[in-house]
Protein backbone atom coordinates (compact mmCIF):
# COMPACT_ATOMS: atom_id res chain seq x y z
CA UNK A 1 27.62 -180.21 -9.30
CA UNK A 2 29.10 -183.22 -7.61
CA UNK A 3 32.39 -184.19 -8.58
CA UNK A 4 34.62 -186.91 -6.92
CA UNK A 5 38.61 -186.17 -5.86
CA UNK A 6 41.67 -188.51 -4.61
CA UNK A 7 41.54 -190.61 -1.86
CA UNK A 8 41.57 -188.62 1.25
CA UNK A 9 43.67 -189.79 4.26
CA UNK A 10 42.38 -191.83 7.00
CA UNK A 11 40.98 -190.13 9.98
CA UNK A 12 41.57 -192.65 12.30
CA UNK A 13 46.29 -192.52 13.16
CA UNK A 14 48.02 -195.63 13.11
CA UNK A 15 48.15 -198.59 11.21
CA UNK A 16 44.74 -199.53 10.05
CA UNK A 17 43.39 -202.18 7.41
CA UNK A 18 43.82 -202.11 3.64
CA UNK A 19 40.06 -201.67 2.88
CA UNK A 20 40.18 -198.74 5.49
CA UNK A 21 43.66 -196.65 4.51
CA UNK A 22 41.55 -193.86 2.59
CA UNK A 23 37.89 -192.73 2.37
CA UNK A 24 36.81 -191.57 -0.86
CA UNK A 25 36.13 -187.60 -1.11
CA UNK A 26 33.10 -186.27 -2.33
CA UNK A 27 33.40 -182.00 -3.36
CA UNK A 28 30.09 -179.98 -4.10
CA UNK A 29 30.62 -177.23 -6.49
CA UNK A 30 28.68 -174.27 -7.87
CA UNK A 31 28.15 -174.20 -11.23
CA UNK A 32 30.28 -172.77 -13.46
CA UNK A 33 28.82 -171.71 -16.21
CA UNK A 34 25.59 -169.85 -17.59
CA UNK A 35 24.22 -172.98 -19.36
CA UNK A 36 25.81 -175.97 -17.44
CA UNK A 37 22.32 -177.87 -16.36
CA UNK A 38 24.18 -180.48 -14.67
CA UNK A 39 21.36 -183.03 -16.09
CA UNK A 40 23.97 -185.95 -15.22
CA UNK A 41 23.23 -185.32 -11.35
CA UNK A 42 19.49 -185.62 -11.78
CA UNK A 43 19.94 -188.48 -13.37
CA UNK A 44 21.97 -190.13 -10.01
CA UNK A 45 19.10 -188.77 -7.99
CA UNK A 46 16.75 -190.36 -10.16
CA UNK A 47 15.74 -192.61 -7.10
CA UNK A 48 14.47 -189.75 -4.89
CA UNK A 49 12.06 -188.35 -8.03
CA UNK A 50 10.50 -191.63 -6.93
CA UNK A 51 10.27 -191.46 -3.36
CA UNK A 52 8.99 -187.72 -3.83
CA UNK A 53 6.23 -188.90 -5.84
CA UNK A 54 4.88 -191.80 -3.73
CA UNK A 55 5.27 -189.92 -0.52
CA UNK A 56 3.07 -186.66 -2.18
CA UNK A 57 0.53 -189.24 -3.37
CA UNK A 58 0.41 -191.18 0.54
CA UNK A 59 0.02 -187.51 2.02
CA UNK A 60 -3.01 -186.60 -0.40
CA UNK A 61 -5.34 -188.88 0.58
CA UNK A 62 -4.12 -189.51 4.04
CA UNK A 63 -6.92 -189.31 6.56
CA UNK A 64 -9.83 -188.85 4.14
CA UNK A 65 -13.29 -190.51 4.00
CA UNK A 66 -13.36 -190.98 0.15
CA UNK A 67 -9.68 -191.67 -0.51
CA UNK A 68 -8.74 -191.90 -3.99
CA UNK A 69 -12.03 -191.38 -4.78
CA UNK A 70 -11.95 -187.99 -5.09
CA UNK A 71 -9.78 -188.47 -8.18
CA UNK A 72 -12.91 -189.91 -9.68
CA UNK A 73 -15.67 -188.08 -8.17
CA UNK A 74 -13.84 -184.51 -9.51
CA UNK A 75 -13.74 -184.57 -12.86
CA UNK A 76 -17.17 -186.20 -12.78
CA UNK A 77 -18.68 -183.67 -10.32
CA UNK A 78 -17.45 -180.71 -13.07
CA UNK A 79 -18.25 -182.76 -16.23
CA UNK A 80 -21.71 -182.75 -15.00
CA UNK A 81 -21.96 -179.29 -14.40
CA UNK A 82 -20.12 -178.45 -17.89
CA UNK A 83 -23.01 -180.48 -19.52
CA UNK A 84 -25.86 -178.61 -17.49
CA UNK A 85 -24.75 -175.12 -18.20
CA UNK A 86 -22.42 -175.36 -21.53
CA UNK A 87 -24.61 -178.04 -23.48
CA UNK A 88 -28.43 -177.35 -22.06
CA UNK A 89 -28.02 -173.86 -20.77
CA UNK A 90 -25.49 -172.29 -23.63
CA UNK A 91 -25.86 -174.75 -26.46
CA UNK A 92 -22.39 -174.70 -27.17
CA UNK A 93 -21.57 -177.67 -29.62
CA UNK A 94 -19.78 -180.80 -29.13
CA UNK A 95 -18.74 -181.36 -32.87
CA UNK A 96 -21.17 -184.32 -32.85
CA UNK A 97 -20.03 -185.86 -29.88
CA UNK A 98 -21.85 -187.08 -26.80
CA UNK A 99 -21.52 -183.64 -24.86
CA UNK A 100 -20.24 -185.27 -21.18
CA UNK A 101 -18.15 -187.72 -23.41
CA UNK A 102 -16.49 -184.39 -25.05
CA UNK A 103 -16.15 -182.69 -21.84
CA UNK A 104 -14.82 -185.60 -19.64
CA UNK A 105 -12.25 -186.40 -22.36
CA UNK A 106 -10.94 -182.87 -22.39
CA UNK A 107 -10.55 -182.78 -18.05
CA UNK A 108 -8.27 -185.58 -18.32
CA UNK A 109 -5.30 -183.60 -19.85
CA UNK A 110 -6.30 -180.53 -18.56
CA UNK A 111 -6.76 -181.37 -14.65
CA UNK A 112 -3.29 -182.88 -14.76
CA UNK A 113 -2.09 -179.95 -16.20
CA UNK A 114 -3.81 -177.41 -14.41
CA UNK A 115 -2.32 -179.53 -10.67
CA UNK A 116 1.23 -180.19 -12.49
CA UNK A 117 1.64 -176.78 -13.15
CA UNK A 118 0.22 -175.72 -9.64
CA UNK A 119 2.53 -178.23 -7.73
CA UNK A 120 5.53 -177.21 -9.53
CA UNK A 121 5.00 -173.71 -8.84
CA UNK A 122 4.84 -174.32 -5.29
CA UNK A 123 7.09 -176.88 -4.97
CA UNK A 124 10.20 -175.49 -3.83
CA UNK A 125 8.37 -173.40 -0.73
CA UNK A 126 6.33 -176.20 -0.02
CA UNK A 127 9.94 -178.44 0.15
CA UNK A 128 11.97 -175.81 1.85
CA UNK A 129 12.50 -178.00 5.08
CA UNK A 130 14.43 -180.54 2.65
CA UNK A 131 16.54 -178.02 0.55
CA UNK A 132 17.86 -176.00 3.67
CA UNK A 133 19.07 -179.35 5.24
CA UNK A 134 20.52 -182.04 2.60
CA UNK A 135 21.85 -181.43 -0.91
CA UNK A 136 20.51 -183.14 -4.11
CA UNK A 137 19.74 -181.31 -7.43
CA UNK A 138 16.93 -179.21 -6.99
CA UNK A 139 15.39 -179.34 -9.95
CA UNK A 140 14.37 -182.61 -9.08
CA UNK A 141 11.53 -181.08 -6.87
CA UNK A 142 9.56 -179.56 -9.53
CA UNK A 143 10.42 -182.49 -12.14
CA UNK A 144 8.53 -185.32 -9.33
CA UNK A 145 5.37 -182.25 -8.55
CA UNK A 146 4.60 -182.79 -12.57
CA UNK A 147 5.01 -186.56 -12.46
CA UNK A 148 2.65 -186.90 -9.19
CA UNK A 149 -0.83 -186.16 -10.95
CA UNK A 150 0.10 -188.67 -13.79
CA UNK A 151 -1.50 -191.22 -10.93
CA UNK A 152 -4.35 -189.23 -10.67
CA UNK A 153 -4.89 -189.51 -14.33
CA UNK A 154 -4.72 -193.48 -14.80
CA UNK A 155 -7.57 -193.57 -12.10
CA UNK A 156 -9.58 -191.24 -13.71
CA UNK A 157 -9.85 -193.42 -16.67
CA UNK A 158 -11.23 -195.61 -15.71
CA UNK A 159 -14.99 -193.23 -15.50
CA UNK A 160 -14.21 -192.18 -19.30
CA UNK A 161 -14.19 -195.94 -20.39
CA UNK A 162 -17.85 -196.42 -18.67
CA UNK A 163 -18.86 -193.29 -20.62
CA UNK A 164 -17.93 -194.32 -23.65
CA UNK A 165 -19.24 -198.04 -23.44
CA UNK A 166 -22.65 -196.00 -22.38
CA UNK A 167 -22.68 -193.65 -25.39
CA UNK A 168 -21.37 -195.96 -27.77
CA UNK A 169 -18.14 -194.06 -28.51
CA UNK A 170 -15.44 -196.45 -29.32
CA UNK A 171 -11.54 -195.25 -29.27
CA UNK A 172 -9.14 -195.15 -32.24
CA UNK A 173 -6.22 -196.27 -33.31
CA UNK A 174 -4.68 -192.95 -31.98
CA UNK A 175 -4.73 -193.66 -28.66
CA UNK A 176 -1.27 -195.81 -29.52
CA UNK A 177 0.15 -192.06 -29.37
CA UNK A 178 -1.81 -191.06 -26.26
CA UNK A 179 1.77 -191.25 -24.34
CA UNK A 180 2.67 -188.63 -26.79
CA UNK A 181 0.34 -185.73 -25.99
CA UNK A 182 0.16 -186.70 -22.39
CA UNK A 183 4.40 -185.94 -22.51
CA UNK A 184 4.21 -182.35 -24.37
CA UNK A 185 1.38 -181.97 -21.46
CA UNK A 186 3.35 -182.56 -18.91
CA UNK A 187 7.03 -180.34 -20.55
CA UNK A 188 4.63 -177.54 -20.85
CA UNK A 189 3.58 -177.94 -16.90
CA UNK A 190 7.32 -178.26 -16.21
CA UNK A 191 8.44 -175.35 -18.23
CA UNK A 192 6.14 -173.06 -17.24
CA UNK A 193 7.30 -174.23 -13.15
CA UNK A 194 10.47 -174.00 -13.82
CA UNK A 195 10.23 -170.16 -14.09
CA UNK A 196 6.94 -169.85 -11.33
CA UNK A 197 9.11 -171.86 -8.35
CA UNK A 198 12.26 -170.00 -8.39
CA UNK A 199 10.13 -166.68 -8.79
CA UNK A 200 8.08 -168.02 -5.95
CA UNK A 201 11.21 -168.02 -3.31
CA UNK A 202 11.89 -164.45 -3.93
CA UNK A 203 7.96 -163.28 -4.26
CA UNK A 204 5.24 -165.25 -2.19
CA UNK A 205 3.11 -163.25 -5.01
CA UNK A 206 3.34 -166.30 -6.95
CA UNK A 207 1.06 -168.48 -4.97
CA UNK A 208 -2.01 -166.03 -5.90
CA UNK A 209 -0.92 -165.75 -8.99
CA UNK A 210 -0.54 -169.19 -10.48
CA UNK A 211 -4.21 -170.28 -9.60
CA UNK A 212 -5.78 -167.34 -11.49
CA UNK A 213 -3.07 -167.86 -14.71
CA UNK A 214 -4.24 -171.54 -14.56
CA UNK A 215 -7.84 -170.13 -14.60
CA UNK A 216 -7.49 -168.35 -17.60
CA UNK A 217 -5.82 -170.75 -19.26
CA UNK A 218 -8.42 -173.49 -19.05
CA UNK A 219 -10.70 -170.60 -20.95
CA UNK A 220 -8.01 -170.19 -23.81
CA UNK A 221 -7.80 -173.70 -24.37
CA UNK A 222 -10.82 -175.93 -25.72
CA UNK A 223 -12.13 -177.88 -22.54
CA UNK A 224 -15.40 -176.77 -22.75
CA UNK A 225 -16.21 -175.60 -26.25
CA UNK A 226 -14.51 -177.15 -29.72
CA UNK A 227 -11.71 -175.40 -31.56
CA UNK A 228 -14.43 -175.58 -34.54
CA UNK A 229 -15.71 -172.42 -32.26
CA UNK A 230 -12.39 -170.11 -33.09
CA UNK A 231 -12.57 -167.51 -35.94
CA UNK A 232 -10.31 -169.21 -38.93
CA UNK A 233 -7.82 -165.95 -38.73
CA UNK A 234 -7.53 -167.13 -34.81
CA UNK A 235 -7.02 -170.62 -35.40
CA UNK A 236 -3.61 -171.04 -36.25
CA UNK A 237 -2.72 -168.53 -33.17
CA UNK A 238 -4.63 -170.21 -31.01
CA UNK A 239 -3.13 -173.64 -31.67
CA UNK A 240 0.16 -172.35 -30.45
CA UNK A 241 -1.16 -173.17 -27.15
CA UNK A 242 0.13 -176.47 -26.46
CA UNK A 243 -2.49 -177.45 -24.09
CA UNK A 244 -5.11 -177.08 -27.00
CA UNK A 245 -3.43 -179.49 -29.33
CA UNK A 246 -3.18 -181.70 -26.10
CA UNK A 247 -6.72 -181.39 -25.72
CA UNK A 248 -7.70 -182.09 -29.11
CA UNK A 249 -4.95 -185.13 -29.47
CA UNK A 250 -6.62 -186.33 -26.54
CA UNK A 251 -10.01 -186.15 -28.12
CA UNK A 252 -9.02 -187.59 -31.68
CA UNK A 253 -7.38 -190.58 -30.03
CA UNK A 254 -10.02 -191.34 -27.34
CA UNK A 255 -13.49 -190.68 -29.12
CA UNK A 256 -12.22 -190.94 -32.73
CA UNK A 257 -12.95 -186.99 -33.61
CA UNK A 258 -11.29 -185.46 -36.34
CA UNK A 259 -7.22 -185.48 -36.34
CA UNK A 260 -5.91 -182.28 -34.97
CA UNK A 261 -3.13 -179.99 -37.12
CA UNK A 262 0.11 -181.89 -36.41
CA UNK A 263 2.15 -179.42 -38.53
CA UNK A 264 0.96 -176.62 -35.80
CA UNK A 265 1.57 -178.82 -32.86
CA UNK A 266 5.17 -179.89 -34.41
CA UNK A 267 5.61 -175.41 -33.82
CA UNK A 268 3.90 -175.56 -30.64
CA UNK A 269 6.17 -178.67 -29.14
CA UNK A 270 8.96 -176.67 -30.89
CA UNK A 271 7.84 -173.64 -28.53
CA UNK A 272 7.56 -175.98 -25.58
CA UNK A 273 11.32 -176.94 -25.81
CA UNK A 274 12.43 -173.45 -26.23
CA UNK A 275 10.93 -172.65 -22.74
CA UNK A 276 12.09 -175.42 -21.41
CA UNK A 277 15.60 -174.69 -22.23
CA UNK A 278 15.22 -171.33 -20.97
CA UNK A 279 13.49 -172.55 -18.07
CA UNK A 280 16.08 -174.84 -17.36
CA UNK A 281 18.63 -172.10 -17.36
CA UNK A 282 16.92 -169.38 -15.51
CA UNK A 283 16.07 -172.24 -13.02
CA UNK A 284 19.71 -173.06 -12.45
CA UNK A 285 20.65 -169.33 -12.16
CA UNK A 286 18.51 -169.09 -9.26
CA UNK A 287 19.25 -172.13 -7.58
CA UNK A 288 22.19 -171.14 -5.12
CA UNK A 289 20.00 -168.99 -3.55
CA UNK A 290 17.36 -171.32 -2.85
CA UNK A 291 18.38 -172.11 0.91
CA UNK A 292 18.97 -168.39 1.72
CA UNK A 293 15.45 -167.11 1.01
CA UNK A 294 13.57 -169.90 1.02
């Protein structure tokens, strides 16, 4: 917590210009209670979520052949072999849709999902030079790892479009609320990181962890088969994954499929916020710590 105080005295004896009589005095506190987030200091640092962002997306594709083409050529490469072994092979169902349409539409959401939650996990060991050296609010380090892959995700649009113009899918109205699902997509990511990074510091365990949890969560949520799939006495379980109401609200307002259950997403998002809260606070618990283990 930042928090100003008087005027301190000058350094410099003698007599010395109005403007330069006293030098304003900054104190860094702990803080002091169990739920004070400090939110207001994030919000001063707001700048640096910025420069995070744009320097993790310059360092990506720094000294590669393809560039940002790999943001395109990735989901393609797997929505190809989706369609080859899920739709030929397996004959799993596409609820009417254009199989790589319904596949490429449901690796949008889910590969920035699947990277925001793996940056954010990793973000405060792959930062440690920066938080044993300067001060700013920490939590800003895992809030700019889930913004970074939103970039990724614009570009890889653009591939989805040419599908659709090819199949003759055209987008709905729905996709004025796209924002919407791509947000609880991205509060899911952050919750879930703000408990993986701090646990990270202590237990390197983490690292080897998160990509196998990430694994099995793409199979629990409906990227390569259609919710129509789940057993009825499943479905209203199941949808208390956020990620598969993402999915699906990424679907209906892309390709025009049938609306997903907005009463069970309104208890999913409601889920979403609870962990964020207590993400938020476990986060902050940790946090003095950081620079010690780290």
């Amino acid at each position: 917590m930042i928090r100003k105080t008087a005027l301190a005295p000058p350094l410099v004896a003698g007599p010395t210009p109005q403007s330069k009589m006293t030098n304003p005095l900054v104190v860094i506190e702990p803080r002091k209670g169990l739920f004070e987030l400090d939110l207001a200091a994030v919000w001063q640092y707001r700048e640096l979520v910025y420069f995070l962002v744009w320097r993790d997306v310059k360092v990506r594709y720094k000294q590669t052949a393809l560039g940002a083409a790999w943001v395109i050529l990735q989901p393609l490469m797997t929505m190809a072999i989706f369609t080859v072994i899920f739709s030929y092979f397996a004959k799993i169902p596409s609820d009417g849709l254009p199989y790589p349409v319904f596949a490429y539409a449901a690796l949008l959401p889910w590969n920035y999902f699947s990277q925001a939650l793996s940056r954010s996990g990793n973000s405060m060991i792959g930062n440690a030079h920066l938080i044993t050296k300067v001060y700013f609010p920490r939590l800003i380090i895992p809030l700019a790892s889930t913004f970074t892959p939103a970039v990724d995700l614009l570009v890889s649009v653009v591939p989805l479009l040419g599908l659709m113009i090819w199949y003759g899918v055209s987008p709905t109205r729905g996709v004025l609320v796209l924002p919407l699902f791509l947000l609880l997509a991205l509060v899911t990511a952050l919750s879930v990181g703000l408990w993986l990074s701090p646990i990270h510091v202590r237990y390197h365990d983490v690292g080897y962890v998160t990509p196998f949890l990430i694994q099995l969560w793409m199979y629990a949520s409906p990227v390569i088969y259609p919710v129509s799939l789940v057993p009825e006495h499943w479905r209203l379980l199941y949808s208390f994954n956020p990620m598969a109401g993402v999915i699906e609200g990424f679907r209906w307002a892309l390709l025009g499929k049938q609306s997903p259950d907005f009463a069970v997403m309104a208890v999913s998002a409601a889920l979403v916020v609870a962990l964020l809260l207590a993400g938020l606070v476990f986060f902050k618990h940790m946090e003095s710590s950081f620079a010690d283990i780290v």
